[in-house]
Protein backbone atom coordinates (compact mmCIF):
# COMPACT_ATOMS: atom_id res chain seq x y z
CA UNK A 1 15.98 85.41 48.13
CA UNK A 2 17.49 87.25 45.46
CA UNK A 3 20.34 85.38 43.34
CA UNK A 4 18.95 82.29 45.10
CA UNK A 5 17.96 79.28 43.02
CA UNK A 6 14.75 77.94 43.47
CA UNK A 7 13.83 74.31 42.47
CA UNK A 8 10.94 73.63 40.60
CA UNK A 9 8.91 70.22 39.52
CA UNK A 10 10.10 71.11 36.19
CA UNK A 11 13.90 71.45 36.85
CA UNK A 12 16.37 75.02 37.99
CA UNK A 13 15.05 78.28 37.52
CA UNK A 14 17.66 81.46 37.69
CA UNK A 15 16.35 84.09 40.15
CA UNK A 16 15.69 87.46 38.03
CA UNK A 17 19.01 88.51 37.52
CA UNK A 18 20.40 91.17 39.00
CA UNK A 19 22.58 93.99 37.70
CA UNK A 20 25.89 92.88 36.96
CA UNK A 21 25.19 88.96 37.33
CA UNK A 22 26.63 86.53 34.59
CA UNK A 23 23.66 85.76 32.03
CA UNK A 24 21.36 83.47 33.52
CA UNK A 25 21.46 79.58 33.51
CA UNK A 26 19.49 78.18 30.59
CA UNK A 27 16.78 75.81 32.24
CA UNK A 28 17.79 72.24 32.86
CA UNK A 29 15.03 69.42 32.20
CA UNK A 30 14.15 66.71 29.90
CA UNK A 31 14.36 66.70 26.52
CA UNK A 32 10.88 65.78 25.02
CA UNK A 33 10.07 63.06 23.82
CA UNK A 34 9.05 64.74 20.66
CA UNK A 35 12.48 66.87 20.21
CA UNK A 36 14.27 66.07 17.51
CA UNK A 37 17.65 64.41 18.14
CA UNK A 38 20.95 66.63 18.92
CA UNK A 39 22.87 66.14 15.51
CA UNK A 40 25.93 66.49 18.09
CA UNK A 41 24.52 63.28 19.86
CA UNK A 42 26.31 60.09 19.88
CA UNK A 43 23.70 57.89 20.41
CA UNK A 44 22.12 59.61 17.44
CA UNK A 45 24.32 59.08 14.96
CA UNK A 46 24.26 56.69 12.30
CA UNK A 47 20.39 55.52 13.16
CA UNK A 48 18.07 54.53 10.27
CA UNK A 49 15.39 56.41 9.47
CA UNK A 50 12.86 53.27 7.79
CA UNK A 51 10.97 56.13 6.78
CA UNK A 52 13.04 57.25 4.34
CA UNK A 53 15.61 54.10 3.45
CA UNK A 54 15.10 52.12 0.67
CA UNK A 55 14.52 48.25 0.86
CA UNK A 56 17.66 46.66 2.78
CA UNK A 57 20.23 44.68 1.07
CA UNK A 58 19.45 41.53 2.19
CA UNK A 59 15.74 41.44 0.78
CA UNK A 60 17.56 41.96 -2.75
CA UNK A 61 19.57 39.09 -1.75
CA UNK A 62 16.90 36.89 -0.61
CA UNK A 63 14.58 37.48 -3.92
CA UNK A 64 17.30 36.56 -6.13
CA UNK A 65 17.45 33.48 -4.11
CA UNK A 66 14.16 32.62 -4.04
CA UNK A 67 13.90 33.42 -8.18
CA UNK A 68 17.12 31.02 -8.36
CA UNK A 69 14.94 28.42 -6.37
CA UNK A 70 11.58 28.75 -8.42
CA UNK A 71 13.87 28.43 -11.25
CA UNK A 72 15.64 25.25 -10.17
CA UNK A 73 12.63 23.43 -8.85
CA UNK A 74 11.11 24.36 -12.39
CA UNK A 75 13.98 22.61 -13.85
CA UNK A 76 13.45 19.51 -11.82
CA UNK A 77 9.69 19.53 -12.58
CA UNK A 78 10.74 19.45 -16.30
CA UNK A 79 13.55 16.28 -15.54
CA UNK A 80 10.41 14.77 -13.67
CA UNK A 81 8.17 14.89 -16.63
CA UNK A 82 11.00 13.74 -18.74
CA UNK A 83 9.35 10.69 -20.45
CA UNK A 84 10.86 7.15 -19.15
CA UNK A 85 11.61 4.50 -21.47
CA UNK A 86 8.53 1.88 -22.23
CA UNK A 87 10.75 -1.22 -21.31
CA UNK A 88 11.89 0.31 -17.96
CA UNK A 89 8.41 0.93 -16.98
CA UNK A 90 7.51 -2.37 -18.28
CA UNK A 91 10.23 -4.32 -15.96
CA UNK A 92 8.99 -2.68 -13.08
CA UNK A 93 5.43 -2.96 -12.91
CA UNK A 94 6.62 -7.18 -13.17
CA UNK A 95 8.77 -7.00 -10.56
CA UNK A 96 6.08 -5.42 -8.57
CA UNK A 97 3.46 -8.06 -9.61
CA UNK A 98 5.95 -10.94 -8.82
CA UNK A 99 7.06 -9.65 -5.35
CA UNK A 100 3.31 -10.09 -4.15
CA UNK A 101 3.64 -13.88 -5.54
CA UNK A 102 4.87 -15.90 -8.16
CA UNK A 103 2.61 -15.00 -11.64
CA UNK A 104 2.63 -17.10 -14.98
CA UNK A 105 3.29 -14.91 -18.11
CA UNK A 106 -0.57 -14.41 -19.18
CA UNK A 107 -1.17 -12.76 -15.80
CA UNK A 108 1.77 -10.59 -16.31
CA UNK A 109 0.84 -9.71 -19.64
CA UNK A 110 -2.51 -9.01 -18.33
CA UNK A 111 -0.89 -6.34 -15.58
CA UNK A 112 1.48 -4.76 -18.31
CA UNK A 113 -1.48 -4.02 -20.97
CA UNK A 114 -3.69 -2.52 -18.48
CA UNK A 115 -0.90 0.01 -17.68
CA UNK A 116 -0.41 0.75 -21.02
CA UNK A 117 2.55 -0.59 -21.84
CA UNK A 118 2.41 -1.81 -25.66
CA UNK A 119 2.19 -5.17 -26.99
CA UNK A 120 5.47 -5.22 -28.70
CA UNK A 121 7.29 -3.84 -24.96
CA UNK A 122 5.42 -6.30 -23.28
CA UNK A 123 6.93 -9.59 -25.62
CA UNK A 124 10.06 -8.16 -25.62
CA UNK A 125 10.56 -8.08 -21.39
CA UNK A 126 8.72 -11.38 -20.72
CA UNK A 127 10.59 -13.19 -23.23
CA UNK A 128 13.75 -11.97 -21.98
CA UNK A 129 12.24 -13.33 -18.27
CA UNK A 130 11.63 -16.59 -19.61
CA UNK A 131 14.98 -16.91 -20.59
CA UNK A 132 16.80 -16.18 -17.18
CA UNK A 133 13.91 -18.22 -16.10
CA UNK A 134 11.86 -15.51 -13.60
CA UNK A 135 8.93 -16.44 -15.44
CA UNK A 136 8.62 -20.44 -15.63
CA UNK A 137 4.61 -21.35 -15.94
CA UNK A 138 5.47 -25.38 -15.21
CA UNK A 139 7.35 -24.68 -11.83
CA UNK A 140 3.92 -22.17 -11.23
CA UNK A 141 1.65 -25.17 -12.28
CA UNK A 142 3.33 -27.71 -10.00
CA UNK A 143 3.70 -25.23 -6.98
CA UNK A 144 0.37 -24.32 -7.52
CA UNK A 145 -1.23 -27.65 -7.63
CA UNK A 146 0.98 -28.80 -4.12
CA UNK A 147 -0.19 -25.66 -2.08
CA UNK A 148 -3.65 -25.93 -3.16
CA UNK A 149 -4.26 -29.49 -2.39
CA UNK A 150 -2.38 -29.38 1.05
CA UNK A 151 -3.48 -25.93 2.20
CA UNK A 152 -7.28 -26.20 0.69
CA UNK A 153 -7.88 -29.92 -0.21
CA UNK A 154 -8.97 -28.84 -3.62
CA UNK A 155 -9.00 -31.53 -6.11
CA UNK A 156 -7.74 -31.82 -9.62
CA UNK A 157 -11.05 -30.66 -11.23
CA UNK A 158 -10.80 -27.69 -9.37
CA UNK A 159 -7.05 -26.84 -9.26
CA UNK A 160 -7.73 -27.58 -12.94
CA UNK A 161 -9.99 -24.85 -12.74
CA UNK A 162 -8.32 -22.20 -11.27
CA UNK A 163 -4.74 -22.61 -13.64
CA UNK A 164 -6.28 -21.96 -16.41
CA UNK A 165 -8.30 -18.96 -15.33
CA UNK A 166 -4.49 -17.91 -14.44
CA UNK A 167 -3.10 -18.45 -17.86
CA UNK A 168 -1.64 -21.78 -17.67
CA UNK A 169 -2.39 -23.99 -21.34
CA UNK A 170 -4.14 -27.10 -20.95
CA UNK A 171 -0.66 -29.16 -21.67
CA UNK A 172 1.21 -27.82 -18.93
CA UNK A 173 -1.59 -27.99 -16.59
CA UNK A 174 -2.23 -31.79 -17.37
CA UNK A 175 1.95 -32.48 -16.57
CA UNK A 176 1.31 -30.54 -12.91
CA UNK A 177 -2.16 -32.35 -11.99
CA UNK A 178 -0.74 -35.99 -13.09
CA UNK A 179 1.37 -35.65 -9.92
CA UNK A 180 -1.98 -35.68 -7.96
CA UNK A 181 -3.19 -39.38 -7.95
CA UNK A 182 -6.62 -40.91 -7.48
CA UNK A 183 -5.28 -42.58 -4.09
CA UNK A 184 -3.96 -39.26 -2.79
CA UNK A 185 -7.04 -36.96 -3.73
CA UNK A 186 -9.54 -39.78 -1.52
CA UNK A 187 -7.35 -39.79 1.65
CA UNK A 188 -7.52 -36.07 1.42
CA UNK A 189 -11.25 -35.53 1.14
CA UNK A 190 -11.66 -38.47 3.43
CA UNK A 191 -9.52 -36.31 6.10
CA UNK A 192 -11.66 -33.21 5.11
CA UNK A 193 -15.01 -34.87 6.00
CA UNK A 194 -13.58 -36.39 9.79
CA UNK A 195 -12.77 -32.75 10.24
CA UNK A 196 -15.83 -31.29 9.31
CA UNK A 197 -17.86 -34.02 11.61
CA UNK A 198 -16.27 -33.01 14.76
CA UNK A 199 -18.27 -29.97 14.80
CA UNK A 200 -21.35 -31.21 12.93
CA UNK A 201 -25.03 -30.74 13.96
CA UNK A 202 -28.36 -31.97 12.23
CA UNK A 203 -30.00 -35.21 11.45
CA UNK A 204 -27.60 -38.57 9.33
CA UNK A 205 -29.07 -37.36 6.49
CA UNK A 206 -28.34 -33.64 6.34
CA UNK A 207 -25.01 -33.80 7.77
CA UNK A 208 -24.24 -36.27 4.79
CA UNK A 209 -25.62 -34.16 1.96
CA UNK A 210 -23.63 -31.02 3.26
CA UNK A 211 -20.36 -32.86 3.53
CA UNK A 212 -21.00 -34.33 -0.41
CA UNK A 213 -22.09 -30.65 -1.13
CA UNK A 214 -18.52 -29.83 0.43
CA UNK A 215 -16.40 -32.19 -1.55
CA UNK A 216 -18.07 -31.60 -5.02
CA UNK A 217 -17.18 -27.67 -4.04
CA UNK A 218 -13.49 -28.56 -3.75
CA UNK A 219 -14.26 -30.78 -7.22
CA UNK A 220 -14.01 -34.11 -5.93
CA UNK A 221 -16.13 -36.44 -8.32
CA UNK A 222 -19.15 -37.65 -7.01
CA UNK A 223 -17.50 -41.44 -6.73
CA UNK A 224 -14.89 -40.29 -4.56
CA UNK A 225 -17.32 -37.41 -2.57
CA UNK A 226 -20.04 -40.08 -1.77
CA UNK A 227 -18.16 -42.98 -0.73
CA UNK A 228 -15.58 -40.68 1.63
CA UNK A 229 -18.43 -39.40 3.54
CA UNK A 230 -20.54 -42.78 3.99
CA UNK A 231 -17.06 -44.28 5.25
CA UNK A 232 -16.52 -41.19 7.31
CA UNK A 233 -20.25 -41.57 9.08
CA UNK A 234 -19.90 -45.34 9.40
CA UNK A 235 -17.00 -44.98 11.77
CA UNK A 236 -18.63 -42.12 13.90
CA UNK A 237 -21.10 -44.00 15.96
CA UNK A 238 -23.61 -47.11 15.64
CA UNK A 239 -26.36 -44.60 14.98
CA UNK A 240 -24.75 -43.19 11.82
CA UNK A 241 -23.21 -46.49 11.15
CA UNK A 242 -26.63 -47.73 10.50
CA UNK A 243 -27.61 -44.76 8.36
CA UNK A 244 -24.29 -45.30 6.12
CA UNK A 245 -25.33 -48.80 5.50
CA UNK A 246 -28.74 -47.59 3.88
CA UNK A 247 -26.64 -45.65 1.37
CA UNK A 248 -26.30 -47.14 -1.84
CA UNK A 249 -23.29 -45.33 -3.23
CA UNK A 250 -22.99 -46.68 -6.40
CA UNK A 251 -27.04 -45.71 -7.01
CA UNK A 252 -25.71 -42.02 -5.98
CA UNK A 253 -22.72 -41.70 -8.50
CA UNK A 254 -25.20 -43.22 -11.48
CA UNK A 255 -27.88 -39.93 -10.39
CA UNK A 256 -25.01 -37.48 -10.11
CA UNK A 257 -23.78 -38.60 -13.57
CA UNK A 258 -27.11 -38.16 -15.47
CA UNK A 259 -27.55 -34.82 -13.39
CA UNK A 260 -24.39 -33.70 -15.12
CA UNK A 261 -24.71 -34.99 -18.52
């Protein structure tokens, strides 16, 4: 019908116009999505085009931040470097030793030159620790000798031994072992051998030779290693009791002493 609108899929369509009708309708649809945006549009205004922009402000902000942070953590890498005073370094590598046990001054020494640290720097700290007394090689000696005997039943000969591997002179050792007598050295390796012959296995004869063997290991002298275990076997049973009384102890301690010399 003429002047009659007729819809489309696509939107309004005039009807041909006719003579004297108002200019016709211009077609109503969707705008593409391709069209460019009305300038006139709202909802266009003011949008970006990353196209064409230059880099934001905030990247400019963040670079100079991260130069400023290269550049401080290159200043702290330079503080780190910063050389640290020889007697410093010195005083802690002691403390260190000493907090794992107590140390005489040879052993110390001993720690400080293979770090490095120079003669001169070395004297210098562990006199200054023998004067407020951190470093004391008698009270190490004596302490030494006392945990060694009770905790391992090791004799003077062998406590001996092991002080001066650690640095202690021959003086001070001598002061710390006096306070280890003959009487209490024999009950201890007497106590030694009743413990080792609760679990013992093998003929009189073995069992004996590995309990001397055991002694003279802790350094007990032959004397005192020989007549602890024939006393020790005696009291086990009559069986061994009879064995022990074949010993000839004295005969034993002669042929130990001509092995050594």
């Amino acid at each position: 019908m003429a002047g009659r609108r007729a819809r489309s899929g696509r939107g309004w369509d005039a009807s041909p116009p006719r003579a004297g009708d108002a200019t016709p309708r211009p077609r109503r649809g969707r705008r593409a999505a391709g069209n460019p945006a009305d300038p006139g549009d709202p909802a266009s205004a003011g949008s970006p085009d990353s196209s064409t922009s230059g880099a934001p402000a905030w990247g400019t902000s963040r670079g100079r931040a991260g130069s400023a942070g290269r550049a401080g953590g290159s200043a702290r890498g330079e503080a780190a470097a910063a050389p640290r005073d020889e007697a410093e370094v010195a005083r802690e590598i002691c403390l260190r030793q000493l907090a794992v046990r107590p140390r005489t001054r040879a052993e110390l020494a001993t720690a400080l030159a293979r770090r490095g640290v120079s003669e001169e720097t070395a004297n210098q700290v562990l006199d200054r620790y023998d004067e407020v007394g951190i470093i004391d090689d008698a009270a190490f000696a004596r302490a030494w000798v006392s945990s060694r005997h009770a905790g391992r039943g090791l004799a003077r000969r062998a406590l001996a031994n092991e002080l001066r591997q650690r640095g202690v002179d021959g003086d001070t050792a001598s002061e710390a072992l006096d306070e280890l007598d003959d009487t209490t050295e024999a009950e201890t390796a007497r106590a030694l051998v009743e413990r080792k012959l609760r679990t013992a296995r093998g003929e009189p004869d073995a069992v004996f030779r590995r309990l001397v063997g055991m002694l003279a290991r802790k350094g007990y002298p032959a004397g005192v290693a020989i007549r602890a275990v024939k006393d020790a076997i005696a009291a086990q049973s009559a069986e061994a009791a009879e064995f022990a009384e074949q010993i000839d102890a004295d005969a034993l301690v002669d042929a130990e002493g001509e092995i050594d010399r």
